[in-house]
C-alpha atoms as a PDB file:
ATOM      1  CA  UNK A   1      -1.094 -28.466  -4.783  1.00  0.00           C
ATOM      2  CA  UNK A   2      -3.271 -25.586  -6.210  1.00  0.00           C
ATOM      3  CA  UNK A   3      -2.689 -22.738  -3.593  1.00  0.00           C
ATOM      4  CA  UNK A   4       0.993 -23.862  -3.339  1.00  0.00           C
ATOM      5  CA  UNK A   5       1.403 -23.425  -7.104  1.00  0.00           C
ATOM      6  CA  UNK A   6      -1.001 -20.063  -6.697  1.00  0.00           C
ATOM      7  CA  UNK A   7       1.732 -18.214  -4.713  1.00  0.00           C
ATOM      8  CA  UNK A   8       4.390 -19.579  -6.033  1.00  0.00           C
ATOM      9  CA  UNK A   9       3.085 -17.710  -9.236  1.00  0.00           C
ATOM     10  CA  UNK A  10       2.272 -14.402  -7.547  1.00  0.00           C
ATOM     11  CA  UNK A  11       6.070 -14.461  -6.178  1.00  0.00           C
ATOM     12  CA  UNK A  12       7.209 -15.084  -9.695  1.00  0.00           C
ATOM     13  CA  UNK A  13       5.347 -11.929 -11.007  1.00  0.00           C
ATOM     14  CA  UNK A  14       6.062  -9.901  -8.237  1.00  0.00           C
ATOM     15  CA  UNK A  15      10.398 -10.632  -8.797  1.00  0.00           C
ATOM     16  CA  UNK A  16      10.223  -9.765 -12.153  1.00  0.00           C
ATOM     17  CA  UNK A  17       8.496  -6.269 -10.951  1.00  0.00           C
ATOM     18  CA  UNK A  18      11.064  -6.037  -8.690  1.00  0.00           C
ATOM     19  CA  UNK A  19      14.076  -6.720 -11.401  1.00  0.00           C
ATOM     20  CA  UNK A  20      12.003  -4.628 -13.887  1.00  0.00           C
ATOM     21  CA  UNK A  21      13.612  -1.892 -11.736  1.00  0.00           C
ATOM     22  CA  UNK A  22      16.953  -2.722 -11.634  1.00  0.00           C
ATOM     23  CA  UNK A  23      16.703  -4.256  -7.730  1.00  0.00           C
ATOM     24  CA  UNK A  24      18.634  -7.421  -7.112  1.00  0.00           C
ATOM     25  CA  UNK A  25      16.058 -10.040  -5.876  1.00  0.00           C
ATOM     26  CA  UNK A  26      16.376 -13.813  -5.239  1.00  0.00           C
ATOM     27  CA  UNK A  27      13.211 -16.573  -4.128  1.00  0.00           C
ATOM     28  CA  UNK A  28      13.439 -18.553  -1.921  1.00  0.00           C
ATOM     29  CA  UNK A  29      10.961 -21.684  -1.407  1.00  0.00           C
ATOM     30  CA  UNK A  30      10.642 -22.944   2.695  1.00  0.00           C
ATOM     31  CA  UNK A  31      10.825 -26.032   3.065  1.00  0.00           C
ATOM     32  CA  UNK A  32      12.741 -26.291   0.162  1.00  0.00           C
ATOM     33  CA  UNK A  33      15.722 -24.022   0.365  1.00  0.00           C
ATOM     34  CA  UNK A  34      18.115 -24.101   3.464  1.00  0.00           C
ATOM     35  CA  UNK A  35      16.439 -21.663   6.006  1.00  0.00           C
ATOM     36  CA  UNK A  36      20.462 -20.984   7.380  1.00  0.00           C
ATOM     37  CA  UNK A  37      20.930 -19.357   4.056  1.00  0.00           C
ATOM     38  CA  UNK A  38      18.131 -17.241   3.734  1.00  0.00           C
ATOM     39  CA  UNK A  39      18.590 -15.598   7.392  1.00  0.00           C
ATOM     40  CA  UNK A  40      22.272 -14.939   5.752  1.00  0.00           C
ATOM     41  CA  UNK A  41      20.863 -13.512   3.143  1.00  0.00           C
ATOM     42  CA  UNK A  42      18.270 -11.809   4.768  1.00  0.00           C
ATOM     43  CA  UNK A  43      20.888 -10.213   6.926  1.00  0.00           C
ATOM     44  CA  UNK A  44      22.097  -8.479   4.173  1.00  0.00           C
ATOM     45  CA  UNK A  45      19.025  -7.000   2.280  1.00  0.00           C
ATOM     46  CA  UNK A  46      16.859  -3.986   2.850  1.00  0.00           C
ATOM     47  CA  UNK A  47      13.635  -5.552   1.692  1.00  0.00           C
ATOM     48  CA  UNK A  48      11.771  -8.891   2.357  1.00  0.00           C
ATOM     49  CA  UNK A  49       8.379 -10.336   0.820  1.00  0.00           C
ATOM     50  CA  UNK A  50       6.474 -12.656   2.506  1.00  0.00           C
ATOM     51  CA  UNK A  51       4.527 -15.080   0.614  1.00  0.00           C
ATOM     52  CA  UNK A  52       1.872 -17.966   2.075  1.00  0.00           C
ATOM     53  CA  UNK A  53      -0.792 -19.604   0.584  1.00  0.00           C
ATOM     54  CA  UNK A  54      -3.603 -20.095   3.558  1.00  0.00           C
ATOM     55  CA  UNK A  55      -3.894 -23.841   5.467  1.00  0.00           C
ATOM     56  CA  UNK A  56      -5.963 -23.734   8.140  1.00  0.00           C
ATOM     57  CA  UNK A  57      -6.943 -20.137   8.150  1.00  0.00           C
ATOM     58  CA  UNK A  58      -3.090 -19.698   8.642  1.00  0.00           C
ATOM     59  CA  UNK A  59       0.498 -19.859   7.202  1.00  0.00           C
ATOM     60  CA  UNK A  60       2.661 -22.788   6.058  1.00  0.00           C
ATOM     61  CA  UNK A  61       4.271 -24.088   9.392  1.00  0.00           C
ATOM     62  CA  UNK A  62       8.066 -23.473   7.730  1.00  0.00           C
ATOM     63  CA  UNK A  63       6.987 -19.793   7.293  1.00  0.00           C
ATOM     64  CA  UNK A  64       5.888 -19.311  11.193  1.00  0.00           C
ATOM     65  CA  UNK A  65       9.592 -20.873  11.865  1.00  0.00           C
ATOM     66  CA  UNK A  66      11.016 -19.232   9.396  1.00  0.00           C
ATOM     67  CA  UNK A  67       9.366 -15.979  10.846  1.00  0.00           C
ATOM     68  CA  UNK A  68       9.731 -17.225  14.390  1.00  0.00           C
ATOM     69  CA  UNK A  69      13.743 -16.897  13.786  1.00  0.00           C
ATOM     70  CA  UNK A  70      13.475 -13.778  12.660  1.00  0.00           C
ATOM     71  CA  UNK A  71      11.914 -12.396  15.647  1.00  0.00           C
ATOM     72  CA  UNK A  72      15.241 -13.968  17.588  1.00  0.00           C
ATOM     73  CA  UNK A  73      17.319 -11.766  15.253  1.00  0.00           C
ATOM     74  CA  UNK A  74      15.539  -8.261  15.812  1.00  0.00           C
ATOM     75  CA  UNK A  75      16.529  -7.183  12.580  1.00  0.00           C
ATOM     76  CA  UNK A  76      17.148  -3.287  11.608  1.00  0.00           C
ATOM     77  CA  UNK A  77      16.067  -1.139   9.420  1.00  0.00           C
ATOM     78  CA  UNK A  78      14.114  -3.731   7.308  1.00  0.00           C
ATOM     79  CA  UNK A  79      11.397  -3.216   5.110  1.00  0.00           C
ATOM     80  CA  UNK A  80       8.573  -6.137   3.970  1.00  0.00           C
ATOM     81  CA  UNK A  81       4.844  -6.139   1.913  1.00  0.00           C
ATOM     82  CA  UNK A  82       3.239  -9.950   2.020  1.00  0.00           C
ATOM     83  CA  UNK A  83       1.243 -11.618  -0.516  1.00  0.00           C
ATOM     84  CA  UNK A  84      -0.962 -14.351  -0.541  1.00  0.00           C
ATOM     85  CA  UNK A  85      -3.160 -16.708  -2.081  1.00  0.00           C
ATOM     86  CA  UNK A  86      -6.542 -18.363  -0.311  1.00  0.00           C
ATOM     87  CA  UNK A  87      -9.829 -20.528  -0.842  1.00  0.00           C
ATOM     88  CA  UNK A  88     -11.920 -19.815   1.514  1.00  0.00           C
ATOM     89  CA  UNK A  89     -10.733 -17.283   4.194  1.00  0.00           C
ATOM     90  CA  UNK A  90      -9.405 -14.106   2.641  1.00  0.00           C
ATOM     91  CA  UNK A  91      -6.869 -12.397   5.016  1.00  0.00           C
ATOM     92  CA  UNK A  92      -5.732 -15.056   7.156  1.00  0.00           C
ATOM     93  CA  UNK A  93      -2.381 -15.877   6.011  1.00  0.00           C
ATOM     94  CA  UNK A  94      -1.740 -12.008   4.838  1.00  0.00           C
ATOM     95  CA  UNK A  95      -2.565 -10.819   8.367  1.00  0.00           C
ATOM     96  CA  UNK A  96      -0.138 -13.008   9.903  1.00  0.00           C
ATOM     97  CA  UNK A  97       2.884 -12.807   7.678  1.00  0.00           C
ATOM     98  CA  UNK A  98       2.042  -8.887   8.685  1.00  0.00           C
ATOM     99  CA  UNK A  99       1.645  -9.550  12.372  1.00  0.00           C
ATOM    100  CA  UNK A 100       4.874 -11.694  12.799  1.00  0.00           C
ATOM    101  CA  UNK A 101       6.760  -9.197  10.230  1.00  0.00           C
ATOM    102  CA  UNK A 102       5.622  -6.531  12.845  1.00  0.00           C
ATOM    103  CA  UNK A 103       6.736  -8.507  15.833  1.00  0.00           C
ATOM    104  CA  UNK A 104      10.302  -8.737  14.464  1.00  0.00           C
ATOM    105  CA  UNK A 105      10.352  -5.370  13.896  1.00  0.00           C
ATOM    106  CA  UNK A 106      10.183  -5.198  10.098  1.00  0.00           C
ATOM    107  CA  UNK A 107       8.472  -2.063   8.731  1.00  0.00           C
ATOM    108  CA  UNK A 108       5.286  -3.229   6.693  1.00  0.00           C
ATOM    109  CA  UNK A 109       5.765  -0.915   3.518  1.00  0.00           C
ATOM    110  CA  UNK A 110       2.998  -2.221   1.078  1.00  0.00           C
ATOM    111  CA  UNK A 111      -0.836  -2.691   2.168  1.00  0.00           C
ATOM    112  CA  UNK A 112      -0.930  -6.828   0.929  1.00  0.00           C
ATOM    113  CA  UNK A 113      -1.615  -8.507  -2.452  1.00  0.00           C
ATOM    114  CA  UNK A 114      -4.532 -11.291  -1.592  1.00  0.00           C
ATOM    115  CA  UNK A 115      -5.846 -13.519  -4.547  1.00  0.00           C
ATOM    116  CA  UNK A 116      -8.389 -16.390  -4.190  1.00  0.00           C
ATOM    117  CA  UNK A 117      -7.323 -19.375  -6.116  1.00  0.00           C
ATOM    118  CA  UNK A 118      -4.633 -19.434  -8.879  1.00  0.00           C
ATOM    119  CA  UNK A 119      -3.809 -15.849  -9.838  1.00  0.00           C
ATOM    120  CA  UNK A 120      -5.580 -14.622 -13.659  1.00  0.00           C
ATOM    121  CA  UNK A 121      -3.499 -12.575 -16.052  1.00  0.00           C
ATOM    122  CA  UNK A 122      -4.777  -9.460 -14.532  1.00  0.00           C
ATOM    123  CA  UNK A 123      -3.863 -10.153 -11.340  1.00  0.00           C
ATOM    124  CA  UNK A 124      -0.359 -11.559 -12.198  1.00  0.00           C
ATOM    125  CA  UNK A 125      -0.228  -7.790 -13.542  1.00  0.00           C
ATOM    126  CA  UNK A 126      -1.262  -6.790 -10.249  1.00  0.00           C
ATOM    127  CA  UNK A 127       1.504  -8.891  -8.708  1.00  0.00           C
ATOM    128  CA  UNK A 128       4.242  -7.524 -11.341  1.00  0.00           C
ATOM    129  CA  UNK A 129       3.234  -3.591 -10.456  1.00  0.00           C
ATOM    130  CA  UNK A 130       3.752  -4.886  -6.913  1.00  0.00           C
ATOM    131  CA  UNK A 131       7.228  -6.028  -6.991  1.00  0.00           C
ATOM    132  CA  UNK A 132       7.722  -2.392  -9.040  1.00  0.00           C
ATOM    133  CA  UNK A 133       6.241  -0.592  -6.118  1.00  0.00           C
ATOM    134  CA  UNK A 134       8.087  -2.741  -3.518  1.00  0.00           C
ATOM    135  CA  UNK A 135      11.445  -1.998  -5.282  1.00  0.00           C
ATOM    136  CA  UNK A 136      10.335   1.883  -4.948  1.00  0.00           C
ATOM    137  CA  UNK A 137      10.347   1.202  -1.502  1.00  0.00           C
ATOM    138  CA  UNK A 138      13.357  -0.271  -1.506  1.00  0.00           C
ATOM    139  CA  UNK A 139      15.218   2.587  -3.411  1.00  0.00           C
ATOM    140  CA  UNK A 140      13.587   4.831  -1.038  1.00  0.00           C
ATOM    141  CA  UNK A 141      14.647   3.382   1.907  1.00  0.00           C
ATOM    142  CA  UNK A 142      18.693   3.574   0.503  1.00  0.00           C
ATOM    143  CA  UNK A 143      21.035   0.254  -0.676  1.00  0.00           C
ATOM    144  CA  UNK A 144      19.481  -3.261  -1.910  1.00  0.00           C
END
């Protein structure tokens, strides 16, 4: 699917921004990868980005479980910046990946990357100087 494969590029151009600075980073795909292991994981990082394509002028249903756990956990000190790709409705999914990032207590760090439809080579620039700024954040706010 076209939006799936949209975000699944922005996330790919935002890691490399995020290794171009020397920050460990790893994706995950929900439903795909084990959510167990990415709460581990998550447990042990400073930064998290949230990625959705919108369905329903809202996020994948893994991602609102995925950030439903997360809540339950009332993680510390975390940082997060979403992205996001849509068709039709432009911050839907971006505003709650925010709103549910807020609710658990993560500290928003980044105002969000939005694209309509499948990302053009300018924008995938756009998403690479994003994972740069995120892992700025991330240095900022001390460890990995």
């Amino acid at each position: 699917d076209t939006m799936y494969s949209s975000t699944e590029k922005m996330a790919l151009g935002i890691l490399e921004g995020i290794l171009s600075k020397g920050i460990e980073a790893r994706l995950y795909r929900l439903p795909i990868s084990d959510m167990g292991d990415i709460i581990k994981e998550f447990l042990d990082v400073k930064g998290l980005l949230l990625g959705s394509s919108t369905l329903n002028n809202d996020i994948l249903p893994t991602l609102a479980k995925f950030l439903s756990e997360l809540k339950g956990l009332r993680p510390l000190n975390k940082i997060a910046a979403c992205f996001g790709s849509y068709g039709w409705v432009k911050d839907a999914a971006v505003k709650t990946l925010e709103e549910k990032a807020k609710e658990a207590g993560i500290n928003i760090v980044l105002p969000a990357l939005n694209f309509k439809y499948v990302p053009n080579d300018e924008e995938l620039k756009a998403c690479f100087e994003f994972g740069q700024k995120f892992a700025l954040e991330v240095k900022k706010n001390g460890n990995k």
